[in-house]
PDB file of N, CA and C in Angstrom:
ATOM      1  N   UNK A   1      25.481   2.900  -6.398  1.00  0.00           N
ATOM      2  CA  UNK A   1      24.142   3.190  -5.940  1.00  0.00           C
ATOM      3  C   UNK A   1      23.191   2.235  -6.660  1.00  0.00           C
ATOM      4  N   UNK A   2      22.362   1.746  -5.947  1.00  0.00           N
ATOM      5  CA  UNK A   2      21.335   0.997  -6.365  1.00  0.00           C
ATOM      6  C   UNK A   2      20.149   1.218  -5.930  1.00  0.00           C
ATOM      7  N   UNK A   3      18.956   1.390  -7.440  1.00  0.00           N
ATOM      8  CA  UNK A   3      18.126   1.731  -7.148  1.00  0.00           C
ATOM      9  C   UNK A   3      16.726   0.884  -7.898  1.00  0.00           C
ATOM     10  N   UNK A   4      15.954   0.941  -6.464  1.00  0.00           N
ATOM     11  CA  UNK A   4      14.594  -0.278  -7.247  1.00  0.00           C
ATOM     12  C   UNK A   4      13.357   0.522  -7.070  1.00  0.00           C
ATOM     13  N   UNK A   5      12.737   0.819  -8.330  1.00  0.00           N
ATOM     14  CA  UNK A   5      11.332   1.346  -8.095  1.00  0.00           C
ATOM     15  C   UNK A   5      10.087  -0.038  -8.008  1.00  0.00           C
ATOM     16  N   UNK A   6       9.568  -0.172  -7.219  1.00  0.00           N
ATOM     17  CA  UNK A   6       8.474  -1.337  -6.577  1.00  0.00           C
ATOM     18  C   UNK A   6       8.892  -2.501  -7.153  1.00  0.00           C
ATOM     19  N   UNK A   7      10.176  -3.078  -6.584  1.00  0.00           N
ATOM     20  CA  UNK A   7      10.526  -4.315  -7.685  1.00  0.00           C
ATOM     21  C   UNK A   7       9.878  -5.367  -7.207  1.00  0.00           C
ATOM     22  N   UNK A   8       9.048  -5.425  -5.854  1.00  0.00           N
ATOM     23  CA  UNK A   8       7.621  -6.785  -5.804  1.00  0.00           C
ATOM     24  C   UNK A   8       6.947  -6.316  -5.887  1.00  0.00           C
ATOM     25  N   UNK A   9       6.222  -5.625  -6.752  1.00  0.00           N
ATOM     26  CA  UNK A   9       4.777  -4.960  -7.369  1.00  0.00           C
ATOM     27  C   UNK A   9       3.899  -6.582  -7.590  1.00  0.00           C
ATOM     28  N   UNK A  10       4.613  -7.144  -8.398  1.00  0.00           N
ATOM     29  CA  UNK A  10       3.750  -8.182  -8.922  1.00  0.00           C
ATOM     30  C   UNK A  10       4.145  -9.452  -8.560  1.00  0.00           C
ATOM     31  N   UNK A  11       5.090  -9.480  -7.695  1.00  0.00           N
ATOM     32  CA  UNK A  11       5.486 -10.955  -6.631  1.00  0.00           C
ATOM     33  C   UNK A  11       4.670 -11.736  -5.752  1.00  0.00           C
ATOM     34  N   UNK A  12       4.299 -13.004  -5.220  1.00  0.00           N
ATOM     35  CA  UNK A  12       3.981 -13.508  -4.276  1.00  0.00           C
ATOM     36  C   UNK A  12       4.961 -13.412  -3.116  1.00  0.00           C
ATOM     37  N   UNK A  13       4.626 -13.706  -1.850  1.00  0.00           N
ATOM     38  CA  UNK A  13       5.181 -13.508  -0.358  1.00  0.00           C
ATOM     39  C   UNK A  13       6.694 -14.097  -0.438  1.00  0.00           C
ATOM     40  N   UNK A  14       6.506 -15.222  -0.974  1.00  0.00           N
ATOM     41  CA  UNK A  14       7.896 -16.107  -1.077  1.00  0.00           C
ATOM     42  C   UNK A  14       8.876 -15.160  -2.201  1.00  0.00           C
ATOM     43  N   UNK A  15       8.306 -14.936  -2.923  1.00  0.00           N
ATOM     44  CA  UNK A  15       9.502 -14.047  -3.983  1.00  0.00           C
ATOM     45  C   UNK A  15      10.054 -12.972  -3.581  1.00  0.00           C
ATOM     46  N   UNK A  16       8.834 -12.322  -2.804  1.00  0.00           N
ATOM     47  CA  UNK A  16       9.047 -10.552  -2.106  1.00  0.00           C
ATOM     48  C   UNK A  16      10.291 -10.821  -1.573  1.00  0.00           C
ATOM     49  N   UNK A  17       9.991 -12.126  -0.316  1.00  0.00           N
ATOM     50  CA  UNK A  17      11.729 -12.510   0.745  1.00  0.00           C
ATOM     51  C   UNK A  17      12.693 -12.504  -0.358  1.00  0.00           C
ATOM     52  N   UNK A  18      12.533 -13.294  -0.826  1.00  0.00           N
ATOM     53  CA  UNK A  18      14.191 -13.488  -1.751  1.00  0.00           C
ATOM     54  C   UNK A  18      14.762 -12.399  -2.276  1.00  0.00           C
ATOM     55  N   UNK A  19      13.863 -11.630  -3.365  1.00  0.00           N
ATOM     56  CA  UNK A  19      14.388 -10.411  -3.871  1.00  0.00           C
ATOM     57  C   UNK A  19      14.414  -9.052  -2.645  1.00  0.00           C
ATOM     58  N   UNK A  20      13.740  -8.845  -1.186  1.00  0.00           N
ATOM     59  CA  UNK A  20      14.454  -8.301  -0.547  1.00  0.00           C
ATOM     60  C   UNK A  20      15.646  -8.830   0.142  1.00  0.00           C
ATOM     61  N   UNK A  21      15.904 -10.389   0.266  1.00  0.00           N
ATOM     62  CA  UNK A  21      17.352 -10.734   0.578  1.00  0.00           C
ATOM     63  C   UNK A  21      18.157 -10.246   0.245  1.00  0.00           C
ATOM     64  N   UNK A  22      18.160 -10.187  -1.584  1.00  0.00           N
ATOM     65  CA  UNK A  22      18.906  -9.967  -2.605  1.00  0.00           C
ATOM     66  C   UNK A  22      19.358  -8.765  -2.392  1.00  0.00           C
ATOM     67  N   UNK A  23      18.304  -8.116  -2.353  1.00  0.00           N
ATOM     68  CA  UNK A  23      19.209  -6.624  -1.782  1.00  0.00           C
ATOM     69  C   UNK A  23      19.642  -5.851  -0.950  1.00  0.00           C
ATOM     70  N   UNK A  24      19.445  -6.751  -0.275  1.00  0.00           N
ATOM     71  CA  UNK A  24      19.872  -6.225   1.125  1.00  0.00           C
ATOM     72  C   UNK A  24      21.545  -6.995   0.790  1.00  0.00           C
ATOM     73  N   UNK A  25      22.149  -8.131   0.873  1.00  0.00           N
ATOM     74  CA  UNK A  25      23.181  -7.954  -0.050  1.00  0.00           C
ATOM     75  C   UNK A  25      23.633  -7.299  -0.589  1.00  0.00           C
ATOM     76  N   UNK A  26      23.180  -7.564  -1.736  1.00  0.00           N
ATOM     77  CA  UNK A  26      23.285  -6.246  -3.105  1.00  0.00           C
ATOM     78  C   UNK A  26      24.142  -4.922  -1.845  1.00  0.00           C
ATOM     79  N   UNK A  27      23.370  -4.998  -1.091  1.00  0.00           N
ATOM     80  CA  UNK A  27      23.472  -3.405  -0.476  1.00  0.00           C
ATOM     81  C   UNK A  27      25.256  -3.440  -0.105  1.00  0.00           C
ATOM     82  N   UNK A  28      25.365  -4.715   0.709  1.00  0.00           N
ATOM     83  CA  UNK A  28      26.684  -4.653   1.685  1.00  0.00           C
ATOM     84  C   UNK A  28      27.413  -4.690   1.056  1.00  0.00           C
ATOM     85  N   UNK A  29      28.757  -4.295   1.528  1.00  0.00           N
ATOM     86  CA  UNK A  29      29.963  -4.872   0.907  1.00  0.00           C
ATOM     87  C   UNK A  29      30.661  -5.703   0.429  1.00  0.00           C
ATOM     88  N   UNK A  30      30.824  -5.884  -0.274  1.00  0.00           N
ATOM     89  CA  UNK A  30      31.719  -7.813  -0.767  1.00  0.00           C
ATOM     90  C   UNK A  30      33.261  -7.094  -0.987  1.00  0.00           C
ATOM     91  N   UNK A  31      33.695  -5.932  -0.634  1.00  0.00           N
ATOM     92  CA  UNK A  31      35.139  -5.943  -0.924  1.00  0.00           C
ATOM     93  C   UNK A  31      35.936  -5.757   0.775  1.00  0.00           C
ATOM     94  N   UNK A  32      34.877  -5.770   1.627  1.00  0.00           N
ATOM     95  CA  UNK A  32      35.392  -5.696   2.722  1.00  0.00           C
ATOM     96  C   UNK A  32      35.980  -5.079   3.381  1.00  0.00           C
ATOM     97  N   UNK A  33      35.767  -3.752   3.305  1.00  0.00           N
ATOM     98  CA  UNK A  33      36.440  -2.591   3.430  1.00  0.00           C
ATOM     99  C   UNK A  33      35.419  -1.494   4.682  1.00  0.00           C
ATOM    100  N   UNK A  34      34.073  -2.579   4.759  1.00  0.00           N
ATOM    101  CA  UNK A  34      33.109  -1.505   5.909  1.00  0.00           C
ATOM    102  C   UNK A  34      32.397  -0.783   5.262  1.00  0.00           C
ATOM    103  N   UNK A  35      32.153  -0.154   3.825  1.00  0.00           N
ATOM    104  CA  UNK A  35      31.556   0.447   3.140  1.00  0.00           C
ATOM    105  C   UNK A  35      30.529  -0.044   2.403  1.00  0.00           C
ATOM    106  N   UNK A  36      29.204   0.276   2.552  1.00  0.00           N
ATOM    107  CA  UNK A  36      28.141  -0.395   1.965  1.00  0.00           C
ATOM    108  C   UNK A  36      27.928   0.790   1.201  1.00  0.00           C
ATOM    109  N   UNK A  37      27.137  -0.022  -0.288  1.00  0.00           N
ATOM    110  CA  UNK A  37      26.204   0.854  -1.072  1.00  0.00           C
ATOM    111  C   UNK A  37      25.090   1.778  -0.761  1.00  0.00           C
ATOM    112  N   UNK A  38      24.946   2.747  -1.534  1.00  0.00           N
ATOM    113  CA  UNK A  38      23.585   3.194  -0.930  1.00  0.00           C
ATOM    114  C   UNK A  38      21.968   2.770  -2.015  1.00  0.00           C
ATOM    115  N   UNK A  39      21.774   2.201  -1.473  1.00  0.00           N
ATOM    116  CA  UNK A  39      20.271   1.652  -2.359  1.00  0.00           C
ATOM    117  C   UNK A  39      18.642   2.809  -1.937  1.00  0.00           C
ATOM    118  N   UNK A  40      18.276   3.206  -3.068  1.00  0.00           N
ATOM    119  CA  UNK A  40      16.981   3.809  -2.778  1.00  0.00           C
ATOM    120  C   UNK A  40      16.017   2.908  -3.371  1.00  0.00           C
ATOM    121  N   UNK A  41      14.848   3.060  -2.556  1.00  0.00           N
ATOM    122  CA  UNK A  41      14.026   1.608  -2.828  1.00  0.00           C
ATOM    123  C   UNK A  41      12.762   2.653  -2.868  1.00  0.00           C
ATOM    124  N   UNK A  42      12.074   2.817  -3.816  1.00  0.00           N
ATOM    125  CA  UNK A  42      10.637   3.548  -3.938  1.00  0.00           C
ATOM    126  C   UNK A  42       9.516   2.417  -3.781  1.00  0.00           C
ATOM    127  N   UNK A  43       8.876   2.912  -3.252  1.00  0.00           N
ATOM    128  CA  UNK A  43       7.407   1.851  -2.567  1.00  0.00           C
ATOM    129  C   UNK A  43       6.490   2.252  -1.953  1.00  0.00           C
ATOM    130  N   UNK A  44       5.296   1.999  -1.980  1.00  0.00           N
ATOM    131  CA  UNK A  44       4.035   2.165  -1.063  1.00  0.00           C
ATOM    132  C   UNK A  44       3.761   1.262   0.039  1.00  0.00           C
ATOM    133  N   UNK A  45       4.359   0.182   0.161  1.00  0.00           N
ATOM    134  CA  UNK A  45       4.347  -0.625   0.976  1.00  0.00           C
ATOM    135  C   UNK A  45       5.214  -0.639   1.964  1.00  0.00           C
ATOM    136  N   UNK A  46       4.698   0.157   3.328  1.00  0.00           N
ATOM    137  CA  UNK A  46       5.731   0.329   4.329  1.00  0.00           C
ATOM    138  C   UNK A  46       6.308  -0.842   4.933  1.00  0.00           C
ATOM    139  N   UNK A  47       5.629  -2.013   4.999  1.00  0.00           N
ATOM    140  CA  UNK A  47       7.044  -3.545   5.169  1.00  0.00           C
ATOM    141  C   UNK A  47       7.896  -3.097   4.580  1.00  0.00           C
ATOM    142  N   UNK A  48       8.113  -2.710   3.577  1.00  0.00           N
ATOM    143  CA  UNK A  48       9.233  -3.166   2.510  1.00  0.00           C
ATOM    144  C   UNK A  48      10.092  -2.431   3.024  1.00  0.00           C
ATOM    145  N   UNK A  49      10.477  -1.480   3.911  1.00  0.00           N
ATOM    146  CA  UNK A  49      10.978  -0.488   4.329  1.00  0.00           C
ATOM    147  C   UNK A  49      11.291  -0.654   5.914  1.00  0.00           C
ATOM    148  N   UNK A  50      10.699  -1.175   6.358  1.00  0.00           N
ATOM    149  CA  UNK A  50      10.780  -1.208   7.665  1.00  0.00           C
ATOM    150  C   UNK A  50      12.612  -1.493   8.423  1.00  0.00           C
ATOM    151  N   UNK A  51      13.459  -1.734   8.034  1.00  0.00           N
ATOM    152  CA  UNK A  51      14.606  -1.588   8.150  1.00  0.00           C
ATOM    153  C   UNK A  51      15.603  -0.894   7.557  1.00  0.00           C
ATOM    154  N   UNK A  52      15.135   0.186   6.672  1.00  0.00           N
ATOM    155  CA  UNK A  52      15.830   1.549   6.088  1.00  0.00           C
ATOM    156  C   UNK A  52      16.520   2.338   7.457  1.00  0.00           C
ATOM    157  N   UNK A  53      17.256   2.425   6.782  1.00  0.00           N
ATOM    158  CA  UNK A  53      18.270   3.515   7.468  1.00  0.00           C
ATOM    159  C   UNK A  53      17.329   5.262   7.808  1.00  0.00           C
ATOM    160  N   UNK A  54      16.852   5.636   6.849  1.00  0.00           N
ATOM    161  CA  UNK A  54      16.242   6.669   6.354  1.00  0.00           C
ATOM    162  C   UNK A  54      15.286   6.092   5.458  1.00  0.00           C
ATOM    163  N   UNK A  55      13.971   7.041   5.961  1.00  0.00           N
ATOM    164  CA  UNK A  55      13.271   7.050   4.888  1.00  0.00           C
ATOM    165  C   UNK A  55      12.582   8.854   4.452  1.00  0.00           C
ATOM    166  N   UNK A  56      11.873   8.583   3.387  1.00  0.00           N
ATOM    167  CA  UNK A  56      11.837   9.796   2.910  1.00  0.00           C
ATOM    168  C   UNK A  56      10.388   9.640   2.686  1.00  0.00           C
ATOM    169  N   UNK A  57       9.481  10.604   2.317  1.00  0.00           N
ATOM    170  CA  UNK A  57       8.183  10.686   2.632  1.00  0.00           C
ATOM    171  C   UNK A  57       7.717  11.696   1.813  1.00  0.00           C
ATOM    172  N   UNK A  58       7.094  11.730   0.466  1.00  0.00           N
ATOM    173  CA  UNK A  58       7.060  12.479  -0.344  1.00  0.00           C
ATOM    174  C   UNK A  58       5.311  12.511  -0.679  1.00  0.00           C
ATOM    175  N   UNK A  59       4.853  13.718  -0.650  1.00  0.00           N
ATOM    176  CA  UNK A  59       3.266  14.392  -0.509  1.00  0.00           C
ATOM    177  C   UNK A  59       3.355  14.914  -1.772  1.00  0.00           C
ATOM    178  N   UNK A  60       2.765  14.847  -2.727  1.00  0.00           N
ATOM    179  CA  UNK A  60       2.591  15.552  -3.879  1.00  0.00           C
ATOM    180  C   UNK A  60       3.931  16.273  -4.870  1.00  0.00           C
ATOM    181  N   UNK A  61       4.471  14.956  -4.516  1.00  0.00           N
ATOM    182  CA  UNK A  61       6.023  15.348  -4.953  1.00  0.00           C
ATOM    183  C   UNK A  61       7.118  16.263  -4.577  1.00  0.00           C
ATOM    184  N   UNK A  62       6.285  16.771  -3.110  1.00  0.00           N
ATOM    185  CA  UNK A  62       7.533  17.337  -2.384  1.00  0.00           C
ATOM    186  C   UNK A  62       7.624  16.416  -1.074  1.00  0.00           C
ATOM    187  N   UNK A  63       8.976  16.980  -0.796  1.00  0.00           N
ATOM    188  CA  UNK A  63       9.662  16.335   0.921  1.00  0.00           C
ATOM    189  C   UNK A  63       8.374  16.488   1.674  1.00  0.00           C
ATOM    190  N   UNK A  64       7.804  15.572   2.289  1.00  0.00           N
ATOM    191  CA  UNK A  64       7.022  15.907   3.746  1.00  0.00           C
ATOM    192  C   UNK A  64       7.273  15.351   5.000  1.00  0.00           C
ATOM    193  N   UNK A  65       8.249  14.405   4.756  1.00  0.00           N
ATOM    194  CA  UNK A  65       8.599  14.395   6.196  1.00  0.00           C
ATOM    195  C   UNK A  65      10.069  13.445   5.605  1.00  0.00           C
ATOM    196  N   UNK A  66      10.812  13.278   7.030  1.00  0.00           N
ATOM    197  CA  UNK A  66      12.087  12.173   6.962  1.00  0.00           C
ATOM    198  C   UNK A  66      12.586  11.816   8.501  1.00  0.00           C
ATOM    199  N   UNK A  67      12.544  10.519   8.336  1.00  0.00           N
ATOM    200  CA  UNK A  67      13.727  10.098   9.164  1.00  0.00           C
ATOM    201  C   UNK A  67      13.507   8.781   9.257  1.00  0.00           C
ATOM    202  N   UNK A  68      14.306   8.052  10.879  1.00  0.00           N
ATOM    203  CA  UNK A  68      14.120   6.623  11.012  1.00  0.00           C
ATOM    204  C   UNK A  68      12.485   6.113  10.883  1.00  0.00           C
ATOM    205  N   UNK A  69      12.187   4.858  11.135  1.00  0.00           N
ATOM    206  CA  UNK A  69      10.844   4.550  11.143  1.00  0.00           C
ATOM    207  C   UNK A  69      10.327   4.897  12.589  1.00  0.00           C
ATOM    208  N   UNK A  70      11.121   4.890  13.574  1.00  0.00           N
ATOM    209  CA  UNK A  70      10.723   4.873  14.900  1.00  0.00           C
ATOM    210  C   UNK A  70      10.185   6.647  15.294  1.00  0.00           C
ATOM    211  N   UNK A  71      11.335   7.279  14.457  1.00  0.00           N
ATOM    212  CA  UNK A  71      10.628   8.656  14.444  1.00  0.00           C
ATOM    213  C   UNK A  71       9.986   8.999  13.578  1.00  0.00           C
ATOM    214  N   UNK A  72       9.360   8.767  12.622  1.00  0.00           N
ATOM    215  CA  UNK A  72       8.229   9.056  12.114  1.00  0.00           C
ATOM    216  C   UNK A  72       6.822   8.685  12.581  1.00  0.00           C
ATOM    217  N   UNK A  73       7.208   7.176  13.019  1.00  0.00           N
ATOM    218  CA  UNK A  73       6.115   6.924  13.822  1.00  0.00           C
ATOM    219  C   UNK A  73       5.744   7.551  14.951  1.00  0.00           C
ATOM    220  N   UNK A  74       6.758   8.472  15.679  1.00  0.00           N
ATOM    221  CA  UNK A  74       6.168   9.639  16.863  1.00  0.00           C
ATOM    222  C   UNK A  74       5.719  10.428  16.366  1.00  0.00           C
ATOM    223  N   UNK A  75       6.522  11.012  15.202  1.00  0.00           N
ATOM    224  CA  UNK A  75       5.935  12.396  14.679  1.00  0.00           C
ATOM    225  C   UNK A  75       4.285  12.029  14.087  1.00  0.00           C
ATOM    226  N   UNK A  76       3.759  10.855  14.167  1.00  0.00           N
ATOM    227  CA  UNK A  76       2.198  10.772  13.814  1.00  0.00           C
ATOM    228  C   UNK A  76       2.031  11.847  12.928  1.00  0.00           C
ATOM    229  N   UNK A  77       2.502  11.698  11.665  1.00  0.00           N
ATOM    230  CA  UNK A  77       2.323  12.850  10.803  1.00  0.00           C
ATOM    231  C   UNK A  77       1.431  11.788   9.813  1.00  0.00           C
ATOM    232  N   UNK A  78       2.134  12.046   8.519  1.00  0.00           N
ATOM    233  CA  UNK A  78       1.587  11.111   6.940  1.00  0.00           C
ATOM    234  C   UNK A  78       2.051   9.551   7.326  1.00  0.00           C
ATOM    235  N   UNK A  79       3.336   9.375   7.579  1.00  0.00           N
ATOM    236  CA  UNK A  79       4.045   8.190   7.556  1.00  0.00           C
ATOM    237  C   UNK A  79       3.200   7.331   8.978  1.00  0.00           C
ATOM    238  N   UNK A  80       2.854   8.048   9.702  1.00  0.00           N
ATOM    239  CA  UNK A  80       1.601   7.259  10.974  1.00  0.00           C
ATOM    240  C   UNK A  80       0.514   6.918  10.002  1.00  0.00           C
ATOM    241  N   UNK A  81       0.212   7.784   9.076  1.00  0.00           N
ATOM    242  CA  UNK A  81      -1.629   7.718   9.159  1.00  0.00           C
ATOM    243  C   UNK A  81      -1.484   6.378   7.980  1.00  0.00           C
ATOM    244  N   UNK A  82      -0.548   5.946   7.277  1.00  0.00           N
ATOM    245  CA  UNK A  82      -0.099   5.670   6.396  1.00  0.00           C
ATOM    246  C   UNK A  82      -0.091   4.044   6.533  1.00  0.00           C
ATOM    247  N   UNK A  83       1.339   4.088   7.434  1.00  0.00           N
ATOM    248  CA  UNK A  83       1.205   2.558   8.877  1.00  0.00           C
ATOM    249  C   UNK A  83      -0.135   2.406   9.436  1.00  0.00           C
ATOM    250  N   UNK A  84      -0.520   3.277   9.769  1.00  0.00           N
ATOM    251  CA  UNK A  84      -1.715   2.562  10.642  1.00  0.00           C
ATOM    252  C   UNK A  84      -2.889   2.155   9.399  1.00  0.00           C
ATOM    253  N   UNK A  85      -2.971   2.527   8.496  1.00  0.00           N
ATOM    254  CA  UNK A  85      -3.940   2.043   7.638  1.00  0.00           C
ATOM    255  C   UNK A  85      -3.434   0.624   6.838  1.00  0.00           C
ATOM    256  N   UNK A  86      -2.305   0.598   6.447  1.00  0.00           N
ATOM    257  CA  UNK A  86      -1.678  -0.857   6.066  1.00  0.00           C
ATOM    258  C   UNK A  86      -1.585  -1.352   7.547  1.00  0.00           C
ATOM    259  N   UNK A  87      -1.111  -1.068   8.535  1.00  0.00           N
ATOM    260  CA  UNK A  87      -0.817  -2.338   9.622  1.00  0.00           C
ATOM    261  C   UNK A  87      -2.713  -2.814   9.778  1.00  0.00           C
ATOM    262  N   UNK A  88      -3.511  -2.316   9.332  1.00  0.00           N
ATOM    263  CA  UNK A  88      -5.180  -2.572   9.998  1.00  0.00           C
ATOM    264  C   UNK A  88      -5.390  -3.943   9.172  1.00  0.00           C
ATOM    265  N   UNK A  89      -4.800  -3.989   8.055  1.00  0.00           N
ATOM    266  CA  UNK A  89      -5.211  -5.221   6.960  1.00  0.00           C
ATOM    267  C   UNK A  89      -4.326  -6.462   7.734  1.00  0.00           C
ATOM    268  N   UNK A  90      -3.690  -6.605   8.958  1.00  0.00           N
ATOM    269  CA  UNK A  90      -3.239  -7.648   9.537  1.00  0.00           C
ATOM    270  C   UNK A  90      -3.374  -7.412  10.494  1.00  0.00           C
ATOM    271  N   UNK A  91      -4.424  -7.192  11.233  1.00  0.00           N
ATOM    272  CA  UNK A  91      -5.184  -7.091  12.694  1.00  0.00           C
ATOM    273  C   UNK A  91      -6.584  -8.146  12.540  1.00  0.00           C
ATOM    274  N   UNK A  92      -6.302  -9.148  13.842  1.00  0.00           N
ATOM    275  CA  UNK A  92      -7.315  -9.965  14.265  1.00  0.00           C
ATOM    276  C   UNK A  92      -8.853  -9.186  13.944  1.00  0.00           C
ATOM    277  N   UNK A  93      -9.035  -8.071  14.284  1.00  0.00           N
ATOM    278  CA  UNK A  93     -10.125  -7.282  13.962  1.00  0.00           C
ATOM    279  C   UNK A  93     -10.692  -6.524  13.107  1.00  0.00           C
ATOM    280  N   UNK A  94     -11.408  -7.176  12.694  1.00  0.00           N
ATOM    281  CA  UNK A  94     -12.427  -6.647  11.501  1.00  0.00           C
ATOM    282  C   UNK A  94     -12.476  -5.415  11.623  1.00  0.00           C
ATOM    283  N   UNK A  95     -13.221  -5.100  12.303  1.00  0.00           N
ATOM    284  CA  UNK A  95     -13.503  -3.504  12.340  1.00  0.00           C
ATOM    285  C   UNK A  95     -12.366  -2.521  12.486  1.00  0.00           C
ATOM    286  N   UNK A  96     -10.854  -2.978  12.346  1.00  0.00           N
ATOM    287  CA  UNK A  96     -10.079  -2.328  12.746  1.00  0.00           C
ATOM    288  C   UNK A  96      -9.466  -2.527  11.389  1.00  0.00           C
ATOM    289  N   UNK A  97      -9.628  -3.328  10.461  1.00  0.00           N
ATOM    290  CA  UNK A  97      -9.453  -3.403   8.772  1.00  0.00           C
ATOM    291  C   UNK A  97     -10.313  -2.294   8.319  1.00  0.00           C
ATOM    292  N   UNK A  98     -11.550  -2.364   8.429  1.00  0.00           N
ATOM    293  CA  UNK A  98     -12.647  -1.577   7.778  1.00  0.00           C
ATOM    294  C   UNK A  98     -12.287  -0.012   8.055  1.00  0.00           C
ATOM    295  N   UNK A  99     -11.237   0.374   8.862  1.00  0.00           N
ATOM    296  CA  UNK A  99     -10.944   1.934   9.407  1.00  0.00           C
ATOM    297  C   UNK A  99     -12.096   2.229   9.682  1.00  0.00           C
TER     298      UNK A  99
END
């Protein structure tokens, strides 16, 4: 098991790629057998996540929601209001940064 609490906290764009390369590796198998590791990756930054298997969604230190990204994003719960406020800081529109 491998586990990274915000390991590009303090990276530039180019470093973020490499060290998520790295673990995404890290993750697979090298003995070739079909069995990958399981890596938990803690973060505020929903990019960093966007190809998790599972994710987990924690409100005041309890469970508040789980699953793929595609269903959380229906369930428009925390993990929507969450995305949509980071996806606004890379929208052509101003006023759609400013919430």
């Amino acid at each position: 098991m491998l586990v990274a609490d915000e390991p590009t906290a303090a990276l530039d764009a180019k470093a973020k790629a490499t060290v998520f390369a790295g673990l995404r590796h890290a993750t697979r198998s090298s003995h070739g057998d079909g069995k990958n590791r399981t890596t938990i990756l803690i973060t505020h930054r929903l990019a960093n996540i966007r190809y998790a298997d599972r994710i987990i969604v924690l409100n005041q230190g309890r469970l508040a929601e789980q699953g793929t990204r595609p269903e959380l994003i229906a369930l428009n719960g925390i993990y929507r209001e969450l995305y949509d406020i980071q996806a606004s800081a890379y929208r052509d529109d101003p006023q759609a940064a400013a919430g």
